[in-house]
PDB file of N, CA and C in Angstrom:
ATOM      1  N   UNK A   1      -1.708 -29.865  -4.724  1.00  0.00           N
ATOM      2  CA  UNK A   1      -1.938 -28.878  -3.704  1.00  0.00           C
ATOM      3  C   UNK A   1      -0.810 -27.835  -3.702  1.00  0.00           C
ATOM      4  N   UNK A   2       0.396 -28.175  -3.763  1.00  0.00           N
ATOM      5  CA  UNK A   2       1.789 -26.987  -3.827  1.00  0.00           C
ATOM      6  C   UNK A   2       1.587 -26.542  -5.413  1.00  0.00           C
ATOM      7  N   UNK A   3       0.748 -27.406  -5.897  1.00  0.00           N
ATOM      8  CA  UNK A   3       0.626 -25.832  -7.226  1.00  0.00           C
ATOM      9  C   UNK A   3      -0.310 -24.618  -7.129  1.00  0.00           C
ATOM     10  N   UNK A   4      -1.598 -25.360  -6.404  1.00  0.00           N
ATOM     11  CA  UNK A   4      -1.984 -24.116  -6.035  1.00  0.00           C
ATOM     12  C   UNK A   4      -2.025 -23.152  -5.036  1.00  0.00           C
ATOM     13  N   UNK A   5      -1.424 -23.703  -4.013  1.00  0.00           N
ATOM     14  CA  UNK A   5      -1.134 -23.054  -3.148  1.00  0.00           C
ATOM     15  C   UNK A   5       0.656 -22.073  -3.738  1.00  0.00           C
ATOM     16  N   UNK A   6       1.195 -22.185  -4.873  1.00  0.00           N
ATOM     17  CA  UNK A   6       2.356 -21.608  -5.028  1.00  0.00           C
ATOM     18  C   UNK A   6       1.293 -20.413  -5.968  1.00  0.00           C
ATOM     19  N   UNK A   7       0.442 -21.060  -6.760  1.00  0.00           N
ATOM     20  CA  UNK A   7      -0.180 -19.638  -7.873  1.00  0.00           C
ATOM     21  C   UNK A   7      -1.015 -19.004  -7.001  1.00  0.00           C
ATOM     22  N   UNK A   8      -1.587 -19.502  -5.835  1.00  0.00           N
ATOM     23  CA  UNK A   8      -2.021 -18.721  -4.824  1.00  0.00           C
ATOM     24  C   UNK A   8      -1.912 -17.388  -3.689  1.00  0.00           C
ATOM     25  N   UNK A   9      -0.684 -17.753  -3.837  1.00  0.00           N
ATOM     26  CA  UNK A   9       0.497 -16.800  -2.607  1.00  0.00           C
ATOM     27  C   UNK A   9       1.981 -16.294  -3.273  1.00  0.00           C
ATOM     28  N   UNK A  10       2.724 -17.157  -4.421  1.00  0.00           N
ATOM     29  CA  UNK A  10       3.795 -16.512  -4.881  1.00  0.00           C
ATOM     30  C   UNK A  10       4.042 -16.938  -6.298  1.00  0.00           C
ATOM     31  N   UNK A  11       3.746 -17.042  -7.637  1.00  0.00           N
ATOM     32  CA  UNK A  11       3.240 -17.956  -8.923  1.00  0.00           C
ATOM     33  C   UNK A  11       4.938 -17.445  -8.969  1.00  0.00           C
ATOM     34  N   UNK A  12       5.349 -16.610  -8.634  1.00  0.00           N
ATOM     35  CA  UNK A  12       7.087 -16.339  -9.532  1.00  0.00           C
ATOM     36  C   UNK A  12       7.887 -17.597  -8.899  1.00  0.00           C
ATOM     37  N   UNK A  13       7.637 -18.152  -7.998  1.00  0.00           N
ATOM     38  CA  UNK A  13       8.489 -19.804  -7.180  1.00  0.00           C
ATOM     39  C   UNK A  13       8.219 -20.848  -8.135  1.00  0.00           C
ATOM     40  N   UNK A  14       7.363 -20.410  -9.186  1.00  0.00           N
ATOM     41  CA  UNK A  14       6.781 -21.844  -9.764  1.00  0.00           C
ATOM     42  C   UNK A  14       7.882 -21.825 -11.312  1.00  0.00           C
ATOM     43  N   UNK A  15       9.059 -22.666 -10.734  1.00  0.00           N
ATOM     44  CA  UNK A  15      10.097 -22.498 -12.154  1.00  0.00           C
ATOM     45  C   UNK A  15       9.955 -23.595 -12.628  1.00  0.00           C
ATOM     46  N   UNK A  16      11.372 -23.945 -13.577  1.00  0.00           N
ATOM     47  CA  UNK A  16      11.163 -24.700 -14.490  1.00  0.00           C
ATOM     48  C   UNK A  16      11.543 -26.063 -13.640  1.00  0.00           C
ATOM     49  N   UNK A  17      12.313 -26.491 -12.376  1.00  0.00           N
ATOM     50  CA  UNK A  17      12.469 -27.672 -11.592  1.00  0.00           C
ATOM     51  C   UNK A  17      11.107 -27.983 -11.153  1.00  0.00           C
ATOM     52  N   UNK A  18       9.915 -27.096 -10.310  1.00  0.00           N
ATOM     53  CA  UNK A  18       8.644 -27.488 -10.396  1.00  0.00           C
ATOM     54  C   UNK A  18       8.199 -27.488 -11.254  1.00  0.00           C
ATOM     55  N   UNK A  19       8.336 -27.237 -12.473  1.00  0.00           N
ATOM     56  CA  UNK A  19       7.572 -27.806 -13.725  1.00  0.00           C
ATOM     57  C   UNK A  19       7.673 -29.193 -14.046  1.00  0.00           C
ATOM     58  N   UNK A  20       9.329 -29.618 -14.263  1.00  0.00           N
ATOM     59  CA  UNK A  20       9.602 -30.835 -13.891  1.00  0.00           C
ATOM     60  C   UNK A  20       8.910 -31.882 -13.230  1.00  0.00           C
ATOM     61  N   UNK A  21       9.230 -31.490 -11.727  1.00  0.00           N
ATOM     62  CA  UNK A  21       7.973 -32.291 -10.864  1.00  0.00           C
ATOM     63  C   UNK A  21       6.780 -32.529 -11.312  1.00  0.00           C
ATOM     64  N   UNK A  22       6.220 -31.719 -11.896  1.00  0.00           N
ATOM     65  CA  UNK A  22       4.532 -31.409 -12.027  1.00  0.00           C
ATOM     66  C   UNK A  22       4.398 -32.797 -13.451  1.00  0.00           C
ATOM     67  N   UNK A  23       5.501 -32.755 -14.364  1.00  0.00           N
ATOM     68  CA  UNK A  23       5.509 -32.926 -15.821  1.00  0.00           C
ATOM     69  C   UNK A  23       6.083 -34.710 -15.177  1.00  0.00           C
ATOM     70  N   UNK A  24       6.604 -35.219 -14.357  1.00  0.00           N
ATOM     71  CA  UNK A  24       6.413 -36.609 -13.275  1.00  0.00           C
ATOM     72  C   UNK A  24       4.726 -37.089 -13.516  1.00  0.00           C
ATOM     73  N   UNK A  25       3.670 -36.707 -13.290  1.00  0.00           N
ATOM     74  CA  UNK A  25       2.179 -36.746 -12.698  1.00  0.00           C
ATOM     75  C   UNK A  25       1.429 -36.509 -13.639  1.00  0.00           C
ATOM     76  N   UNK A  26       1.970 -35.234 -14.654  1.00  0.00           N
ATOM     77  CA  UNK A  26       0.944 -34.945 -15.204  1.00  0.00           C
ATOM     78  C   UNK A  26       1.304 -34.120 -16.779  1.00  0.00           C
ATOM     79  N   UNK A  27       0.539 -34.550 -18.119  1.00  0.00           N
ATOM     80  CA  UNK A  27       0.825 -34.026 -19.400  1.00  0.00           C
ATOM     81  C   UNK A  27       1.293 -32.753 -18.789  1.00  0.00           C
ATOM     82  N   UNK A  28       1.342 -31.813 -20.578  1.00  0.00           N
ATOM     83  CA  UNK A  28       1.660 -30.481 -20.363  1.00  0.00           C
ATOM     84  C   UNK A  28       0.143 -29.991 -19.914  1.00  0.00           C
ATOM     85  N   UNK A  29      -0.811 -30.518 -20.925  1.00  0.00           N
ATOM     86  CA  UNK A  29      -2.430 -30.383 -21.229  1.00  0.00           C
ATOM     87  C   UNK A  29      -3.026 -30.669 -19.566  1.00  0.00           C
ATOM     88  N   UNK A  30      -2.780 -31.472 -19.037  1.00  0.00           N
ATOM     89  CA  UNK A  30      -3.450 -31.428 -17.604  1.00  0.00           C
ATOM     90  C   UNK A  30      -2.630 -30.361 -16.651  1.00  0.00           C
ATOM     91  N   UNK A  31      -1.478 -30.240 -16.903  1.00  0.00           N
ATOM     92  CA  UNK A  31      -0.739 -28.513 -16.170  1.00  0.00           C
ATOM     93  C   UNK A  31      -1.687 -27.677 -16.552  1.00  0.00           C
ATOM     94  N   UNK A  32      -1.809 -27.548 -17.562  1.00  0.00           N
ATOM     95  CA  UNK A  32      -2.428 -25.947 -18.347  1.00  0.00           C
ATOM     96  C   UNK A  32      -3.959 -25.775 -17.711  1.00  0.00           C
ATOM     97  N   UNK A  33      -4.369 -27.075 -17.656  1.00  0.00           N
ATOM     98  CA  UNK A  33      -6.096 -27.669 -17.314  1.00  0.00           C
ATOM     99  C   UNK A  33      -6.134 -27.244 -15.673  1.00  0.00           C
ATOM    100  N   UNK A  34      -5.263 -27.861 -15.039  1.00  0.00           N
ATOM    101  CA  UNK A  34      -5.475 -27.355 -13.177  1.00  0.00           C
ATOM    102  C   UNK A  34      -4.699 -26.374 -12.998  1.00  0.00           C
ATOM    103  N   UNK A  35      -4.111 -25.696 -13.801  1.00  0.00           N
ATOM    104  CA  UNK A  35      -3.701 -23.940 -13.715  1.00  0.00           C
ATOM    105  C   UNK A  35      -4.518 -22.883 -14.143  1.00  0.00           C
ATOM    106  N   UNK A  36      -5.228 -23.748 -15.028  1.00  0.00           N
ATOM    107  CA  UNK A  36      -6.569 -22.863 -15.314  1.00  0.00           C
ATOM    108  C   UNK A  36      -8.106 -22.880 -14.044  1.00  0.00           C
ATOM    109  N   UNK A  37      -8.167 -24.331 -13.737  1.00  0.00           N
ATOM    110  CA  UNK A  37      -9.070 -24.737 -13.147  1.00  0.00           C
ATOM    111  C   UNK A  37      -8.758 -23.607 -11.420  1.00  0.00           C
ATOM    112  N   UNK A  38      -7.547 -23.631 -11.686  1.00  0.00           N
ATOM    113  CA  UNK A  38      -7.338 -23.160  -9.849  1.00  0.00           C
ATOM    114  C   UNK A  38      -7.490 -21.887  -9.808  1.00  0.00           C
ATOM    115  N   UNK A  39      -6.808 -21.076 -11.217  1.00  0.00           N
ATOM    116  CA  UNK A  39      -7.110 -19.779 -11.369  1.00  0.00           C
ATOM    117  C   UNK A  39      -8.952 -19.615 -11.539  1.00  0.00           C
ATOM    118  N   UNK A  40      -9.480 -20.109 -11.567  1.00  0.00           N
ATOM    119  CA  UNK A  40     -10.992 -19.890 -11.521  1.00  0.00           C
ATOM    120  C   UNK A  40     -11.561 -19.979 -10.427  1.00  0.00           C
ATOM    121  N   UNK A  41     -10.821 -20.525  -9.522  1.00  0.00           N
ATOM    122  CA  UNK A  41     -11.546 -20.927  -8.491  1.00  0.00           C
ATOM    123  C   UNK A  41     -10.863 -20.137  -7.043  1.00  0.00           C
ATOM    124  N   UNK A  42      -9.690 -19.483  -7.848  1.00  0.00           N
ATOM    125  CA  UNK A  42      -9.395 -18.231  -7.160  1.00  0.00           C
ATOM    126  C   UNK A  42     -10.143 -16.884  -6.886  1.00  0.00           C
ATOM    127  N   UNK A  43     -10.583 -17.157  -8.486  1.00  0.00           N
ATOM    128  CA  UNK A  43     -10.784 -15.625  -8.927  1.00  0.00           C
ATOM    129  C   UNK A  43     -12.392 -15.686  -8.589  1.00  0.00           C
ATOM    130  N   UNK A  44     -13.192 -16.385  -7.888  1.00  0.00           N
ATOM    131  CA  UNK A  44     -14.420 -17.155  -7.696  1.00  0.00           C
ATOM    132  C   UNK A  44     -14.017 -16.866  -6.624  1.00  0.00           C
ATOM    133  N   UNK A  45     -13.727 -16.985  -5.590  1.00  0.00           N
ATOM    134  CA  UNK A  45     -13.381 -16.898  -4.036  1.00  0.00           C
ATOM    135  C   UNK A  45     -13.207 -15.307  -3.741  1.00  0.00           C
ATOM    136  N   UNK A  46     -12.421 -14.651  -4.759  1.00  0.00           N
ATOM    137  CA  UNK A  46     -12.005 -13.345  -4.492  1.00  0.00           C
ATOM    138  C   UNK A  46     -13.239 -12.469  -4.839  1.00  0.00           C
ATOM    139  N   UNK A  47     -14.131 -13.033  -5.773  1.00  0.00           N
ATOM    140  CA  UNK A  47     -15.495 -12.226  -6.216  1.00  0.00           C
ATOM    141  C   UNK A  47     -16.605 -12.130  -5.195  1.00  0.00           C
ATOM    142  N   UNK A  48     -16.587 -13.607  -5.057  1.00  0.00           N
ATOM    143  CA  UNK A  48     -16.851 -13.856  -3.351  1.00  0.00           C
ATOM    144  C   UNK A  48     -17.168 -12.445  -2.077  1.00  0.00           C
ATOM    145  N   UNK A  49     -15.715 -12.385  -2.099  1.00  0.00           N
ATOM    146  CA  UNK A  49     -15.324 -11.738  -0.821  1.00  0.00           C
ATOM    147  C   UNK A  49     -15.789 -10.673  -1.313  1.00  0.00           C
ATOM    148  N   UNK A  50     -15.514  -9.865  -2.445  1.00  0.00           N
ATOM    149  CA  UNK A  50     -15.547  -8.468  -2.960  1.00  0.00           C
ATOM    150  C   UNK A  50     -17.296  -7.985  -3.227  1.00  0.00           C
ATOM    151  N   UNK A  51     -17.951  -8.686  -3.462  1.00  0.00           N
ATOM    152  CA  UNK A  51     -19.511  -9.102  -3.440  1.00  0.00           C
ATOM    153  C   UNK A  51     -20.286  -9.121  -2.013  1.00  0.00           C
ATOM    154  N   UNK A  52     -19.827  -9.682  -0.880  1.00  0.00           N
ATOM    155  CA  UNK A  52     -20.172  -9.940  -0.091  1.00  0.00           C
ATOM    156  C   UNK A  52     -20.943 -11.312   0.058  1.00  0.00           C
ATOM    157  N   UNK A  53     -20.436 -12.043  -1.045  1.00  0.00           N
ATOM    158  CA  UNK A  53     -21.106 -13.519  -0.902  1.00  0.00           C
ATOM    159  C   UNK A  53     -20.666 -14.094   0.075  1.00  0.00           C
ATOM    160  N   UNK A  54     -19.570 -14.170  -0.097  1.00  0.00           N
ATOM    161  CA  UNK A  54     -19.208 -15.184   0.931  1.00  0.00           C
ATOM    162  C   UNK A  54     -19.466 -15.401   2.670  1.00  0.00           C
ATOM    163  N   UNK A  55     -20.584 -14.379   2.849  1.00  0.00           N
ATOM    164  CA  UNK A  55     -20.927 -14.442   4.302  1.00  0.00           C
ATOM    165  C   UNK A  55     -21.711 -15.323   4.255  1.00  0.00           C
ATOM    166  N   UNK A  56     -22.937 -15.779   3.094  1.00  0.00           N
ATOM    167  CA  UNK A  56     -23.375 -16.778   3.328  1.00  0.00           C
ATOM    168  C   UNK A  56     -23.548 -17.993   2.346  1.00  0.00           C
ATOM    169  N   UNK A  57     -21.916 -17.857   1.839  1.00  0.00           N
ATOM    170  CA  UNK A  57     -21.280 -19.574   0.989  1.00  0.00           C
ATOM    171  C   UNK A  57     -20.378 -19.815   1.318  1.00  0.00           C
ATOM    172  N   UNK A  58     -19.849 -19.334   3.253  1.00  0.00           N
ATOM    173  CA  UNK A  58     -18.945 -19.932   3.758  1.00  0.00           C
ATOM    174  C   UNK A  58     -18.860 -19.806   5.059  1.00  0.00           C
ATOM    175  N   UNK A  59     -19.357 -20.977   5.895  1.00  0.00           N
ATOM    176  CA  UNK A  59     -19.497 -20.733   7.428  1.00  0.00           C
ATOM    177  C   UNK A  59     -18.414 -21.258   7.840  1.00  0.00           C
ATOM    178  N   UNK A  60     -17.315 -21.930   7.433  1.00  0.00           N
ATOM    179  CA  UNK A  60     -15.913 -22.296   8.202  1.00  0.00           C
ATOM    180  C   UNK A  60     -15.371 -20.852   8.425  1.00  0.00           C
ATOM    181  N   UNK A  61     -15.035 -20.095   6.894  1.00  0.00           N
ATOM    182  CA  UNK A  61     -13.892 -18.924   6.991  1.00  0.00           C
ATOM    183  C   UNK A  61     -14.560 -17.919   6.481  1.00  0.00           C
ATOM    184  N   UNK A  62     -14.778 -16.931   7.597  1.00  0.00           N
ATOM    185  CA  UNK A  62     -15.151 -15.770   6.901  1.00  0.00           C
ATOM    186  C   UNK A  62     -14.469 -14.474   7.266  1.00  0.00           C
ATOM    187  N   UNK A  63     -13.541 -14.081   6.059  1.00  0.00           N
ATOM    188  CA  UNK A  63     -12.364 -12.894   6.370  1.00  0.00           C
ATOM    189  C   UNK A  63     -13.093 -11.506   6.867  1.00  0.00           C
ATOM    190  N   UNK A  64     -12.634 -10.771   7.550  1.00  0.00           N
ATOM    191  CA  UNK A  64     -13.111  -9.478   8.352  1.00  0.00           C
ATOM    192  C   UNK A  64     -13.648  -8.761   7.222  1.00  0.00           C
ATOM    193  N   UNK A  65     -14.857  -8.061   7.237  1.00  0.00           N
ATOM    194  CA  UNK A  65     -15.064  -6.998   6.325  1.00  0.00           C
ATOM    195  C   UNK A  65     -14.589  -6.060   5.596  1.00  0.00           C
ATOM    196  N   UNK A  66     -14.589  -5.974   4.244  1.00  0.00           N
ATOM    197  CA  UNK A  66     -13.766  -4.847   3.310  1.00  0.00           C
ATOM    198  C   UNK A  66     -14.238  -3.707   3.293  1.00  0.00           C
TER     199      UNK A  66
END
């Protein structure tokens, strides 16, 4: 969750001591795999919004109109 929430909001915090951490849990190959996976599912959320999907593929959060 603090990885994607760091490539989410500030990716330059994500150094080489959280790499460390990350490299505790998980190969290099599963880093690369849920840095990819999260960036998709960013960039899926943001198409979302920019589309106007997301008024109706998200009834919890729906950000003010663009």
């Amino acid at each position: 969750m603090r990885f994607a929430e760091k490539l989410a909001t500030d990716f330059r915090t994500v150094d080489e001591a959280f790499v460390r951490e990350l490299r505790e849990h998980f190969s290099n190959a599963e880093i690369a795999e849920l840095g990819l996976m999260i960036g998709q599912y960013m960039a899926l959320g943001r198409m979302l919004v920019i589309s106007g999907g997301h008024k109706g593929a998200c009834e919890i959060y729906t950000p003010p109109d663009l």
